[in-house]
Protein backbone atom coordinates (compact mmCIF):
# COMPACT_ATOMS: atom_id res chain seq x y z
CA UNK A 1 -13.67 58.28 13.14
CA UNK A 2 -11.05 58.28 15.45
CA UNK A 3 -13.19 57.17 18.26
CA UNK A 4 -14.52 54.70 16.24
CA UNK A 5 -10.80 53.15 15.22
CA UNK A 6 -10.14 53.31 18.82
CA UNK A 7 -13.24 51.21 19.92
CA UNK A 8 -12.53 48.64 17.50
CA UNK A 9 -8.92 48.27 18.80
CA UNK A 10 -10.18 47.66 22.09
CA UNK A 11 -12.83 45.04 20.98
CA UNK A 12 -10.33 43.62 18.76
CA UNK A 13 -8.06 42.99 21.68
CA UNK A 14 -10.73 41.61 24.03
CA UNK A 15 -12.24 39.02 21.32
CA UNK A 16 -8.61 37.93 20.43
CA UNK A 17 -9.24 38.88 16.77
CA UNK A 18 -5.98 40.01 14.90
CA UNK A 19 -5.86 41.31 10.98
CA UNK A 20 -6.60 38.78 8.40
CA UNK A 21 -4.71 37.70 5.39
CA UNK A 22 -5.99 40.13 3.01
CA UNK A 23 -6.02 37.31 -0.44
CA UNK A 24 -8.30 35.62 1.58
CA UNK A 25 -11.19 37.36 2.25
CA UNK A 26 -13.00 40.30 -0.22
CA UNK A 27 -15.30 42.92 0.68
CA UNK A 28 -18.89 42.77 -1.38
CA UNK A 29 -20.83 45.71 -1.68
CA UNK A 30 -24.58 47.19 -3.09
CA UNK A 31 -26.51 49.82 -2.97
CA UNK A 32 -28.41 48.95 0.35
CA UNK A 33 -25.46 46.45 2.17
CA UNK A 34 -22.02 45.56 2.63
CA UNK A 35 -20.40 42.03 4.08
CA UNK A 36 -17.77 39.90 2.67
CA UNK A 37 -16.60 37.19 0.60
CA UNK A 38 -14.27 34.67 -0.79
CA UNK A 39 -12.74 33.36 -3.77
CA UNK A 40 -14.17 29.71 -4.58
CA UNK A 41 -13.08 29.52 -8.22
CA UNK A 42 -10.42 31.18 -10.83
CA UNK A 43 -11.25 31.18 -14.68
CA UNK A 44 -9.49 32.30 -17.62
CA UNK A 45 -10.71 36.26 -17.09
CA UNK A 46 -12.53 35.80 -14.22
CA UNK A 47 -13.70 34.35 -11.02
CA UNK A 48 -16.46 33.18 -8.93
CA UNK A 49 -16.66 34.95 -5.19
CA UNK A 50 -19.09 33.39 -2.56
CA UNK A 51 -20.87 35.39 0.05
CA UNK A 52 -24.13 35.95 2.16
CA UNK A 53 -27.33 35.99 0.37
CA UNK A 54 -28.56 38.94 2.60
CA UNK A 55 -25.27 40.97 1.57
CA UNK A 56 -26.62 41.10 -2.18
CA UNK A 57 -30.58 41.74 -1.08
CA UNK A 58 -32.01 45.08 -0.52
CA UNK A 59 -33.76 44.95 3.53
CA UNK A 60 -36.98 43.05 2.02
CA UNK A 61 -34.73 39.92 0.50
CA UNK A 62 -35.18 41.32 -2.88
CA UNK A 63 -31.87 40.01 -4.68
CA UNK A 64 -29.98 43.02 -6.45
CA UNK A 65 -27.81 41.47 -8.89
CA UNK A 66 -25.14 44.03 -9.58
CA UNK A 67 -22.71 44.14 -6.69
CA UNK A 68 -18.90 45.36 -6.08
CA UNK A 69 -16.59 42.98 -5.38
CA UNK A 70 -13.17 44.70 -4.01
CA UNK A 71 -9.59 43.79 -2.12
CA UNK A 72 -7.74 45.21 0.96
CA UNK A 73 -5.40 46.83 -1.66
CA UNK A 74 -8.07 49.15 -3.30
CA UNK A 75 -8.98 47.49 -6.65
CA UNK A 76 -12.94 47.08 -7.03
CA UNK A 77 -14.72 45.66 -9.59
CA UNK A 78 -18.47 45.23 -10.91
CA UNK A 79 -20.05 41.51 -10.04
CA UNK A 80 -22.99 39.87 -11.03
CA UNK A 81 -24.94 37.02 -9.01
CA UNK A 82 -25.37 34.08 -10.90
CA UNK A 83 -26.46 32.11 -8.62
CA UNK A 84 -28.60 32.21 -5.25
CA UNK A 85 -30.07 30.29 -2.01
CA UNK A 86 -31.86 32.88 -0.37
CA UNK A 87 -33.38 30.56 2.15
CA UNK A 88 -29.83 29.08 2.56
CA UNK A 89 -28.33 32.69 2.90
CA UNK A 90 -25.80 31.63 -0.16
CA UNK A 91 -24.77 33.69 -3.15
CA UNK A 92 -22.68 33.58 -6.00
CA UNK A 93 -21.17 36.26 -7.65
CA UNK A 94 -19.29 36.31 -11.12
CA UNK A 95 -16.53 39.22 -11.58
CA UNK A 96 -13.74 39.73 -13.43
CA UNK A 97 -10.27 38.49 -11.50
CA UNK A 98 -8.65 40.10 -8.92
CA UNK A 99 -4.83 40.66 -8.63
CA UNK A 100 -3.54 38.82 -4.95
CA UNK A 101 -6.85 37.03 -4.95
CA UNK A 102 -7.06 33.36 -4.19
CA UNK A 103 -9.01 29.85 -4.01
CA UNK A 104 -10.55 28.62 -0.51
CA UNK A 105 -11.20 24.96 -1.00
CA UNK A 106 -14.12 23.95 1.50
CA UNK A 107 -14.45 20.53 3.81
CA UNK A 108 -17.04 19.84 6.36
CA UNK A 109 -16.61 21.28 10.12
CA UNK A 110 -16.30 19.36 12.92
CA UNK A 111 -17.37 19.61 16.45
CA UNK A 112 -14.65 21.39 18.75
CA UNK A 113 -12.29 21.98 16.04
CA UNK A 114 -10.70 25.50 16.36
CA UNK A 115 -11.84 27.87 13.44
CA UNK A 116 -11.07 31.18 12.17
CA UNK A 117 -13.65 33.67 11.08
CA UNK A 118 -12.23 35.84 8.00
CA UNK A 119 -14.24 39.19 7.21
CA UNK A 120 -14.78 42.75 6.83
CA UNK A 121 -14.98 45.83 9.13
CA UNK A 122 -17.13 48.76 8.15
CA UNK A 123 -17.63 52.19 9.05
CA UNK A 124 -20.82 53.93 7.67
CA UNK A 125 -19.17 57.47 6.28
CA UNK A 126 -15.49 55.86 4.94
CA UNK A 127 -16.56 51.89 3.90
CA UNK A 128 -14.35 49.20 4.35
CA UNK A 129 -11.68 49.32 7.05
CA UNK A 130 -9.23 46.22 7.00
CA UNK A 131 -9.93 42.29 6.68
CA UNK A 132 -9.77 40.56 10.43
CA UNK A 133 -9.98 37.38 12.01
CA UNK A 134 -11.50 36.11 15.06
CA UNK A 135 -10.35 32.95 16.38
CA UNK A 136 -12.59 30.58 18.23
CA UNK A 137 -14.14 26.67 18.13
CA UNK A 138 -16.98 24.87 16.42
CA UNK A 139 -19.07 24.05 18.90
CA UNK A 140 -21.66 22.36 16.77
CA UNK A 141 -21.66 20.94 13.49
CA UNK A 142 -25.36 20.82 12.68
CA UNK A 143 -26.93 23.76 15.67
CA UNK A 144 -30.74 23.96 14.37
CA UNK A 145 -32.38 27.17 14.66
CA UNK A 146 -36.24 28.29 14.27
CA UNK A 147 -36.66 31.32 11.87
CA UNK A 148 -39.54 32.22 10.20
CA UNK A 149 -39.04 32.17 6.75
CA UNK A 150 -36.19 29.40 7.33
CA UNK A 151 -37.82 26.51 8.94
CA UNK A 152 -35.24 23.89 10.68
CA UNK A 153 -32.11 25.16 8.76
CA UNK A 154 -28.96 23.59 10.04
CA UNK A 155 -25.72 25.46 10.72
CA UNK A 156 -22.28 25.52 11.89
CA UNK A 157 -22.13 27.48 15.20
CA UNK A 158 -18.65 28.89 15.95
CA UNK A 159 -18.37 30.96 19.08
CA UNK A 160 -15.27 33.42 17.88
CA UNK A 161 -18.14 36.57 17.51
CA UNK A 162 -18.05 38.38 14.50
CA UNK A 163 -18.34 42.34 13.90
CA UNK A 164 -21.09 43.63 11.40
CA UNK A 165 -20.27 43.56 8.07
CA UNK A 166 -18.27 40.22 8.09
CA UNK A 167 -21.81 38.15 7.17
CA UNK A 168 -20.55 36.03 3.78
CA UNK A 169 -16.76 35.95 5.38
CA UNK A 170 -15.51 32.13 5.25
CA UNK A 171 -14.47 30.39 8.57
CA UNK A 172 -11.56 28.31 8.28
CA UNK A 173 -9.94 25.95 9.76
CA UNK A 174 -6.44 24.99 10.45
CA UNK A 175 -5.61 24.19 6.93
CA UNK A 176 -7.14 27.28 5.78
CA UNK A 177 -9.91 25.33 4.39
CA UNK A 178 -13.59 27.06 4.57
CA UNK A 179 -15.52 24.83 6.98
CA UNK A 180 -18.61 27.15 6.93
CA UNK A 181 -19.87 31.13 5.88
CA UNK A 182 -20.70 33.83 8.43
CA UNK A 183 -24.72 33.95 8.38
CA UNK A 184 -25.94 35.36 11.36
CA UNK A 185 -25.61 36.03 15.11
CA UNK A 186 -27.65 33.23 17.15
CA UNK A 187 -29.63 35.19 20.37
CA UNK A 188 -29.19 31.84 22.62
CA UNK A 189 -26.41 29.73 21.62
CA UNK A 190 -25.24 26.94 24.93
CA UNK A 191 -25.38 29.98 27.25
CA UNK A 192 -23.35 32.11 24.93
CA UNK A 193 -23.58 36.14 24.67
CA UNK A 194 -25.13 36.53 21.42
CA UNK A 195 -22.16 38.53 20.30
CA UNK A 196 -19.96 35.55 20.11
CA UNK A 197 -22.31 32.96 18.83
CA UNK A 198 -22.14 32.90 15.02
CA UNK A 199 -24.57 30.62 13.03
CA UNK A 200 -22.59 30.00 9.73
CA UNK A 201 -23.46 28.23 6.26
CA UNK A 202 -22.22 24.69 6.11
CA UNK A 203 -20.52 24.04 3.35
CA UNK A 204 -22.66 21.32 1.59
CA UNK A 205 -25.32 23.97 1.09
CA UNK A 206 -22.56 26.56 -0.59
CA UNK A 207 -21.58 23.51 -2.92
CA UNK A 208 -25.45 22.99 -3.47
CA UNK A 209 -25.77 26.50 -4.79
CA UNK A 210 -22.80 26.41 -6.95
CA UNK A 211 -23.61 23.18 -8.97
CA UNK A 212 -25.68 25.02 -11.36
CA UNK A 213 -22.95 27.73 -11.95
CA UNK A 214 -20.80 27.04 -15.75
């Protein structure tokens, strides 16, 4: 472990990513994965928390429904998804509130606009470490990739890098409004090492998934 906290300091220093403000961001959790999240709405008893759809599906995409939803101060709670894109990669979970927890609105990234990836760091044998942040720049506002099952899907490429376990963390920008969702790492992204090029979930196909959601 303490190798491992020591390696992270070390890529956390070379990336330029610092420790994240812990209301922000959440950690989500299931039986097969772990990634992150954020706040996206308040209600009387409790709110609704945004993250990756791959975060809440075992490895064959099957959706598993009952997830943990928890804070950087230690207080976890049982979710539900209510909601789901899985060939968007969005999901929506429904949990009871969090104390310190709060809203993200979300706008539409632009191109070369400096962003801020907000997520989770995990270690296998003790779970969540600490909310960080990586800093970097949009560098495309609609990058389309060829996948498989997800045919000419548009994203937000941001070239800050990530670190696994931060897929479903919101990048903001410099109003600390969520301009796109951690998705996946790109393998060619404008001559880019794929460990900095981050395709993300623009943020009309969140708000698409959460217009169903009472």
């Amino acid at each position: 472990m303490r190798t491992a906290c020591v390696l992270l300091c070390i890529s956390m220093l070379l990336s330029g990513c610092m420790y994240a403000d812990p209301s922000g961001v959440l950690y989500v959790r299931t039986a097969a994965r772990e990634g992150s999240g954020w706040v996206v709405r308040i209600e009387a008893e409790s709110m609704l928390v945004v993250t990756a759809y791959h975060v809440v599906a075992d490895p064959n995409g099957v959706l598993l429904p009952r997830v943990r939803v928890g804070t950087a101060i230690g207080t976890e709670v049982e979710g539900l998804v209510v909601a789901d894109d899985r060939l968007g990669d969005v999901a929506v979970i429904r949990c009871p509130r969090l104390p310190g927890a709060r809203v993200l609105s979300m706008t539409e990234a632009r191109r070369g606009q400096k962003a801020w990836l907000h997520g989770w760091h995990w270690f296998e044998a003790a779970g969540p470490d600490t909310p960080i942040v990586y800093t970097g720049h949009i560098v495309s506002a609609r990058w389309t990739r060829e996948y498989a099952a997800r045919p000419n899907m548009r994203y937000v490429a941001f070239n800050g890098g990530c670190y696994p376990g931060c897929s479903g963390g919101p990048v903001l920008d410099s109003a600390d409004r969520v301009i796109g969702m951690a998705s996946r790492f790109s393998p060619m992204m404008f001559g880019m090492p794929a460990e900095t090029a981050v395709l993300c979930v623009p943020t009309d196909v969140i708000w698409k998934c959460l217009e169903g959601v009472r």
